[in-house]
Protein backbone atom coordinates (compact mmCIF):
# COMPACT_ATOMS: atom_id res chain seq x y z
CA UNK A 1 29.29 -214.03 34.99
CA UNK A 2 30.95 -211.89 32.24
CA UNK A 3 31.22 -212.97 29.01
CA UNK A 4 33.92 -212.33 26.59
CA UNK A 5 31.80 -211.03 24.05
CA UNK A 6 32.97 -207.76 22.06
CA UNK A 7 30.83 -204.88 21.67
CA UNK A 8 31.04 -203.23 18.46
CA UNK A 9 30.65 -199.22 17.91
CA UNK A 10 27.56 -198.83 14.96
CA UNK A 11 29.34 -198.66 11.79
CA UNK A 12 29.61 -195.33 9.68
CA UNK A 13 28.29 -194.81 6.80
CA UNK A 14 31.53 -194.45 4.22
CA UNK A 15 31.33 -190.75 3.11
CA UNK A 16 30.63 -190.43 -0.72
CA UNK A 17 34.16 -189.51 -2.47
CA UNK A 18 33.83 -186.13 -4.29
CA UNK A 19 35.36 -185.79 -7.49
CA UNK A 20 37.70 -183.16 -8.25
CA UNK A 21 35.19 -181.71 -10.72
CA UNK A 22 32.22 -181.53 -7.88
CA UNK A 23 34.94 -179.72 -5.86
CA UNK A 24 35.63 -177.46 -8.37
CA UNK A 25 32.40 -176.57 -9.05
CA UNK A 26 31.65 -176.22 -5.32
CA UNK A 27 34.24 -173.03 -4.92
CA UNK A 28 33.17 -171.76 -7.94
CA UNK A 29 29.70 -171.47 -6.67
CA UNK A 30 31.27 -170.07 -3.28
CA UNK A 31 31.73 -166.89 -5.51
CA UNK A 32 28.10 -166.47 -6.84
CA UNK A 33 29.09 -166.09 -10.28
CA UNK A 34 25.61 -164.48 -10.90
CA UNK A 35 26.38 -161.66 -8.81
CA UNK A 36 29.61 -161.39 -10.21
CA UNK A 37 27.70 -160.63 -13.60
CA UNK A 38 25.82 -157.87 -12.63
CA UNK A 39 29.14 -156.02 -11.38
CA UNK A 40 31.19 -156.82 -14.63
CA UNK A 41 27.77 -154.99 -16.48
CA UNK A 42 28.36 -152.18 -14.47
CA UNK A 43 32.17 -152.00 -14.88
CA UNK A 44 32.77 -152.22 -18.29
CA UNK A 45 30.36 -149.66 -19.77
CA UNK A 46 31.89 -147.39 -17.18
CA UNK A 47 35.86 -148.05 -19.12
CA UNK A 48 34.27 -147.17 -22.62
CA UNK A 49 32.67 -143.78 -21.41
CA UNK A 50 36.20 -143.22 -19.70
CA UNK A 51 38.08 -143.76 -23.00
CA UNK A 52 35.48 -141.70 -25.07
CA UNK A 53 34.92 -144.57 -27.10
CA UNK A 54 37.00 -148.31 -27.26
CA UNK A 55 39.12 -148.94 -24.11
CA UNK A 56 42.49 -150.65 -24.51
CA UNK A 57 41.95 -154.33 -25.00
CA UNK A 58 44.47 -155.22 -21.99
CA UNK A 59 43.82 -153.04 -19.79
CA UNK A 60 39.78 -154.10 -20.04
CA UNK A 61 41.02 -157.66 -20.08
CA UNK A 62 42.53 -156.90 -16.96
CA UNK A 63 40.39 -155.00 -15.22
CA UNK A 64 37.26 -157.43 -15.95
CA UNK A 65 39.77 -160.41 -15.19
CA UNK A 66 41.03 -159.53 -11.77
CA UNK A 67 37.85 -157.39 -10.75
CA UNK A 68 36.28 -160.80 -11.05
CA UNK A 69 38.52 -162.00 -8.64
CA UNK A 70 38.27 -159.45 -6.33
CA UNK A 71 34.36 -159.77 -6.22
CA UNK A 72 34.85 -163.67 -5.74
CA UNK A 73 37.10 -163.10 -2.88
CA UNK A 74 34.43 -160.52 -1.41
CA UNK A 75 31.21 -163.12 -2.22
CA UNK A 76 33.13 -166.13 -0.65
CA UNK A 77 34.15 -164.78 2.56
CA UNK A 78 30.71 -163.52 2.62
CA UNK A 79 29.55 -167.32 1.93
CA UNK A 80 32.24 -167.88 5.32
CA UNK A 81 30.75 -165.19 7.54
CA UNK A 82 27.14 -166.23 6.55
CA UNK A 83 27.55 -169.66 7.23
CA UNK A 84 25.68 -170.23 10.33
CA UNK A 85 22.22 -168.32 8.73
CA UNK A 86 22.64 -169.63 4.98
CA UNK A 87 21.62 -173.38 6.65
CA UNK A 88 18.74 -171.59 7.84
CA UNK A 89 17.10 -169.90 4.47
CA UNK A 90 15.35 -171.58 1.94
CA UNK A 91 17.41 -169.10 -1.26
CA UNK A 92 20.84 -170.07 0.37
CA UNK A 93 20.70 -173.71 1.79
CA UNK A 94 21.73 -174.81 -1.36
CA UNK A 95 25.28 -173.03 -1.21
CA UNK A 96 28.57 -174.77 -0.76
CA UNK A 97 29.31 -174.14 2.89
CA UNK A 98 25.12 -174.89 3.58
CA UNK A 99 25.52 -177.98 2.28
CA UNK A 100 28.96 -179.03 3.43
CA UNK A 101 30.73 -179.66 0.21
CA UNK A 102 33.42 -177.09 1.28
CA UNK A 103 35.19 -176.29 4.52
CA UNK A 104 34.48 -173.53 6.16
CA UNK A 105 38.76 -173.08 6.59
CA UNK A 106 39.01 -173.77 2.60
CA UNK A 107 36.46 -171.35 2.40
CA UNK A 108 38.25 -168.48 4.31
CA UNK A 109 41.58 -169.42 2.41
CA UNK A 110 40.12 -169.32 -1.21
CA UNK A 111 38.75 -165.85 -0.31
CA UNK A 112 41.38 -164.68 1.15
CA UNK A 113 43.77 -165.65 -1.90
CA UNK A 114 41.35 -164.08 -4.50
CA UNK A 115 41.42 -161.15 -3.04
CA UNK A 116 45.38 -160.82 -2.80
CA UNK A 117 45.88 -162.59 -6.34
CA UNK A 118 43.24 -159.37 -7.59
CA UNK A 119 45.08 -156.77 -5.53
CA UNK A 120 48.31 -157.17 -6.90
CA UNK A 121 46.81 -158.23 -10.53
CA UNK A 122 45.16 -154.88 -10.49
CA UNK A 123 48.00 -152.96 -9.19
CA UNK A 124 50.67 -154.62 -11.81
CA UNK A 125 48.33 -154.47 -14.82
CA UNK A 126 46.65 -151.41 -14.65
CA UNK A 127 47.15 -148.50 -11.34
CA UNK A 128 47.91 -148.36 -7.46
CA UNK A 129 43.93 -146.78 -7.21
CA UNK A 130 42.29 -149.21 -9.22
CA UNK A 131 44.06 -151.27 -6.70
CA UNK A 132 42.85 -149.75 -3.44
CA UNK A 133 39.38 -149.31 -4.66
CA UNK A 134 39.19 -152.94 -5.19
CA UNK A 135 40.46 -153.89 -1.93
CA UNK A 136 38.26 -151.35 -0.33
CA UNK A 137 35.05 -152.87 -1.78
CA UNK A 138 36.34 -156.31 -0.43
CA UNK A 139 36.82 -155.49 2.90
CA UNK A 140 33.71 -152.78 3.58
CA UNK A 141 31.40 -156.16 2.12
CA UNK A 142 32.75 -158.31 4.41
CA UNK A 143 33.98 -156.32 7.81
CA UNK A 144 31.48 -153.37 7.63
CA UNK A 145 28.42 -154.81 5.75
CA UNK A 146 28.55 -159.07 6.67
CA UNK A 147 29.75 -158.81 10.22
CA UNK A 148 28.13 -155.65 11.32
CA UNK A 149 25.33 -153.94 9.59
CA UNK A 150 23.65 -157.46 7.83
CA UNK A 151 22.33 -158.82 11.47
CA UNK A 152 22.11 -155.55 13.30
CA UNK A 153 20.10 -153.08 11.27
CA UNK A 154 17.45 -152.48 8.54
CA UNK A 155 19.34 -150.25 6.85
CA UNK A 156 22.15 -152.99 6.36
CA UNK A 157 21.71 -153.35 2.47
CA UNK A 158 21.47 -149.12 2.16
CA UNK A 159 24.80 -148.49 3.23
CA UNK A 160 26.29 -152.24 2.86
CA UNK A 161 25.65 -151.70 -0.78
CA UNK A 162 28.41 -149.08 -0.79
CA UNK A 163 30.81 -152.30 -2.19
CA UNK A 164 28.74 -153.16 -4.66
CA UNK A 165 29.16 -149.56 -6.45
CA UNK A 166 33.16 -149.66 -6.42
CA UNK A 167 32.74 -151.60 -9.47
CA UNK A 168 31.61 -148.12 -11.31
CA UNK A 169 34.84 -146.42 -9.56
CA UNK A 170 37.25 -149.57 -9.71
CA UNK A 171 36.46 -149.32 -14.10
CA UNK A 172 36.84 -145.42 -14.46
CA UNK A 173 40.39 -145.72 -12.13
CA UNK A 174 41.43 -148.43 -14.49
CA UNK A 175 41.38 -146.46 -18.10
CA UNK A 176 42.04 -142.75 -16.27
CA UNK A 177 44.05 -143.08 -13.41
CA UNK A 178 41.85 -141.07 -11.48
CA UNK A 179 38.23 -140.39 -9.78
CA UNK A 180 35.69 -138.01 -12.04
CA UNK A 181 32.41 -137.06 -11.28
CA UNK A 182 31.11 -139.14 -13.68
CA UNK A 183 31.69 -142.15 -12.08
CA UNK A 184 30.77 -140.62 -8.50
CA UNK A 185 26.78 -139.90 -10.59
CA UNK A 186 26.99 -143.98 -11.47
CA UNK A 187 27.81 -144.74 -8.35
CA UNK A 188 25.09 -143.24 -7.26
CA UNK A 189 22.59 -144.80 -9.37
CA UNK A 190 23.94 -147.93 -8.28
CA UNK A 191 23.53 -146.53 -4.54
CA UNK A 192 20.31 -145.91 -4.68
CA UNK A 193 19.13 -148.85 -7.65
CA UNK A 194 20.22 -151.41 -4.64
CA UNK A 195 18.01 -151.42 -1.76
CA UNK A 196 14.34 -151.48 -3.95
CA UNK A 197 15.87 -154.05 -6.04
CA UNK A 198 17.01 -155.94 -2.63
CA UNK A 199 13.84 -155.24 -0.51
CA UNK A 200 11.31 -156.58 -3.44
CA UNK A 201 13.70 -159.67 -2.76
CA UNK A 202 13.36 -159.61 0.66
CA UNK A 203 9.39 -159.51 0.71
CA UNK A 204 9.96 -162.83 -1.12
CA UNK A 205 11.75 -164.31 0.86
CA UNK A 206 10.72 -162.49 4.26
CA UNK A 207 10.09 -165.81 6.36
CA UNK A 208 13.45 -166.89 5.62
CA UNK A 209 14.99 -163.76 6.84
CA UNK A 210 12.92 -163.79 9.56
CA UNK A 211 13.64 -167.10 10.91
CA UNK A 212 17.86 -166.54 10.00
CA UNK A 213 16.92 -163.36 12.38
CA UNK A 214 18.23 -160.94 10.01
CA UNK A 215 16.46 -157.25 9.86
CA UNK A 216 15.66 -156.75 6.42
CA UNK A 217 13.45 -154.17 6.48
CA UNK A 218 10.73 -156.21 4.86
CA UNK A 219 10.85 -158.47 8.52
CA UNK A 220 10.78 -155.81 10.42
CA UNK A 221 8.26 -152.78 8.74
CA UNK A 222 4.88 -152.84 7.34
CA UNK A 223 4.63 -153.79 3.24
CA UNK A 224 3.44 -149.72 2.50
CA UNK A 225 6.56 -148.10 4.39
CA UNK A 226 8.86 -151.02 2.53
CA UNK A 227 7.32 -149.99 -0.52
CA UNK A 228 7.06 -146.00 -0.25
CA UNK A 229 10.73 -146.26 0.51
CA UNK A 230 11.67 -148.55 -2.64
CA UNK A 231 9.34 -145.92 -4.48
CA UNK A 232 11.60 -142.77 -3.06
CA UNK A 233 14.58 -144.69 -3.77
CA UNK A 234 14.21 -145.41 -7.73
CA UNK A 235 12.92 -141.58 -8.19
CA UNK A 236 16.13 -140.95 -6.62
CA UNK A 237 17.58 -143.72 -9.08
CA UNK A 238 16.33 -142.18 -12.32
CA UNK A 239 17.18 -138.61 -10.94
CA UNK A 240 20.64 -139.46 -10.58
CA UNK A 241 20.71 -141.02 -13.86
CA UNK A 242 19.81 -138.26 -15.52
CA UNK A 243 22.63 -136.27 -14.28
CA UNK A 244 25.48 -138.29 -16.44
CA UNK A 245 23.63 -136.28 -19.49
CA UNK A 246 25.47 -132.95 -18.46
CA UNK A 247 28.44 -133.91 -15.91
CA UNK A 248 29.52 -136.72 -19.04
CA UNK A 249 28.08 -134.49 -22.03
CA UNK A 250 26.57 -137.08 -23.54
CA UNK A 251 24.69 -137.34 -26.65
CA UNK A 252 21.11 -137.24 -26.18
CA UNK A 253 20.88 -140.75 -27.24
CA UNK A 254 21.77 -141.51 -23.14
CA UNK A 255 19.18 -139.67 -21.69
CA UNK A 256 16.83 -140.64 -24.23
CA UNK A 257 17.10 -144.17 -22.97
CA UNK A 258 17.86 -143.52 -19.11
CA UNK A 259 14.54 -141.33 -19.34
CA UNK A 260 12.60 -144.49 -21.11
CA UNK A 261 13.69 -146.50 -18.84
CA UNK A 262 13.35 -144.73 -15.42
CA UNK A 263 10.04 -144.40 -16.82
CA UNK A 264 9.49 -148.11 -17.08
CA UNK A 265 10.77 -148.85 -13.43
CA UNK A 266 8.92 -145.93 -12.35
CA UNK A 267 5.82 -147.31 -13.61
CA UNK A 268 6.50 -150.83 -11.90
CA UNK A 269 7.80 -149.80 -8.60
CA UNK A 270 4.57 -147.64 -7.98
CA UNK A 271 2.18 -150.80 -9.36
CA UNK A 272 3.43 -152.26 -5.63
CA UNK A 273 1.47 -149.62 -4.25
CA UNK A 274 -1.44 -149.64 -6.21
CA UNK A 275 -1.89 -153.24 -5.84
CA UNK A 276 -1.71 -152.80 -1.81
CA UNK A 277 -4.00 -150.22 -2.09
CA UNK A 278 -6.12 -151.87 -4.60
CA UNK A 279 -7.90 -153.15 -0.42
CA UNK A 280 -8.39 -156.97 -1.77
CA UNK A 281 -7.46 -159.59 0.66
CA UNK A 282 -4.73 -162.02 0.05
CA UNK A 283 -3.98 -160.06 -2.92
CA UNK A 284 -0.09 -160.67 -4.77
CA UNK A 285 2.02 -158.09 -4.47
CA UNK A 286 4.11 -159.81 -6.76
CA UNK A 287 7.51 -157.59 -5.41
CA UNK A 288 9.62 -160.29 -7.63
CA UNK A 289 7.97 -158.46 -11.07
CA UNK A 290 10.43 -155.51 -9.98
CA UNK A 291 13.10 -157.43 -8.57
CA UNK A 292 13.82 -158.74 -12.45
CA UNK A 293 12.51 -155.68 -14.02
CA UNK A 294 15.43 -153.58 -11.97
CA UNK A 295 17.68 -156.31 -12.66
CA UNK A 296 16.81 -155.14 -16.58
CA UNK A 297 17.52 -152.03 -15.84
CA UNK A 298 20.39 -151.34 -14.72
CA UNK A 299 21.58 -154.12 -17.07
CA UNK A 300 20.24 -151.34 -20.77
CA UNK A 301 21.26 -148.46 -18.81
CA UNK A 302 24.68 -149.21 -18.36
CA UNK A 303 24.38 -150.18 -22.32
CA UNK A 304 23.44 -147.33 -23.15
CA UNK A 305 26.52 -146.06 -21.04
CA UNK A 306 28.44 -147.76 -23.14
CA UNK A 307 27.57 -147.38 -26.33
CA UNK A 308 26.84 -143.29 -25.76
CA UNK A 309 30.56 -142.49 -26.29
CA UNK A 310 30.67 -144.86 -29.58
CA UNK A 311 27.86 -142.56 -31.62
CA UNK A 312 29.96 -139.17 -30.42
């Protein structure tokens, strides 16, 4: 006999109401404001060796302004692409889209919009090639580097971190108008400064690579060839920054300093490989020593870029 009893679906649990502050905070993260830093270091040392000295206020203004943008725009449709592996990775769970405080459609808007609002601020407040450069670097992070080399290749952070030296170019283009071979040397030290300073990150953080399946060479070579090549890539690092001496005649206080410091890094990058070779089981690499040593110096070299042109 049926009854007329009514079955009722399990009740859901209300969802917590986000305030607009938490939201706010939540995009702002999508841009990884602490990658944004280590650009604006590189691009504003770059605008006083341009100008032989001070740069205009405004056009600095500007350029730091709206390259901040533009790198935004590139970090958080990174964050969109990404999406599916950040879940997966112990360094990134924690990010917006990870942890579902954002969309993944806001997501793709709010890049998308930073990276017109910094096109056309660059192009009004400073030149049509400061411009370009900037949208360049957006879309060779996200089309070329995120959705093609990142989860196909080990050499995905050698030639993905093309974008993060337009910052060097993107600076220069803003005070001059046009491309030097200054800036092409800095951008070269920034070429080759990014994959040791990435792969000491990566032997970190190797299992979550590993289990997001992407083929940082850490996950997928032995700790001496990872090493060896983050050794051959900061001689190449100090070698190039040596070169801004005569193609920027600098004063000697630049190399001075670029020579200490190469030194330094030198000295750290090849204590990796004495420690593997040092034959004692279990024994710490400690790869994260260089990470933040490397962080350090690109952070006084660029200083010293900057304030070069100030004592001539």
């Amino acid at each position: 006999m049926l009854t007329n009893r009514q079955t009722t679906a399990p009740a859901r649990a209300p969802e917590t109401p986000r305030s607009f502050a938490t939201v706010v905070k939540a995009y702002i993260a999508l841009t990884k404001p602490r990658i944004i830093e280590l650009l604006l270091i590189t691009t504003l040392p770059v605008m006083f060796l341009a100008a032989h000295g001070l740069p205009p206020l405004w056009t600095s203004v500007a350029v730091m302004v709206f390259g901040t943008l533009s790198a935004g725009s590139a970090n958080a449709l990174n964050c969109y692409v990404d999406r599916d592996i950040d879940v997966k990775m112990r360094r990134t769970r924690r990010r917006p889209l990870a942890r579902h405080q954002v969309s993944p459609r806001g997501a793709l808007v709010f890049g998308i919009v930073l990276g017109i609002l910094s096109t056309i601020g660059l192009w009004v407040t400073t030149n049509w090639l400061a411009a370009t450069l900037s949208t360049a670097a957006i879309l060779f992070y996200v089309l070329v580097y995120s959705m093609i080399l990142k989860r196909r290749t080990a050499q995905n952070i050698v030639w993905g971190g093309i974008a993060g030296c337009m910052p060097v170019m993107i600076g220069w283009a803003g005070i001059t108008e046009r491309l030097d071979w200054a800036p092409l040397v800095l951008f070269g030290v920034v070429f080759f400064w990014t994959p040791p300073h990435t792969w000491t990150l990566a032997m970190r953080y190797k299992e979550d690579y590993a289990a997001a399946e992407v083929p940082m060479l850490p996950v997928v070579a032995t700790e001496r060839r990872v090493i060896i090549e983050s050794i051959v890539y900061t001689w190449a690092t100090v070698i190039c920054s040596l070169l801004l001496w005569p193609v920027a005649h600098t004063t000697m206080f630049y190399p001075i300093v670029a020579a200490v410091l190469g030194a330094m890094c030198l000295w750290e990058v090849h204590r990796l490989l004495g420690r593997l070779n040092s034959g004692k089981t279990g024994v710490d690499l400690r790869p994260m020593r260089f990470f933040h040593w490397s962080n350090a110096y690109l952070a006084l070299l660029f200083l010293a870029v900057a304030i070069d042109p100030l004592l001539a």
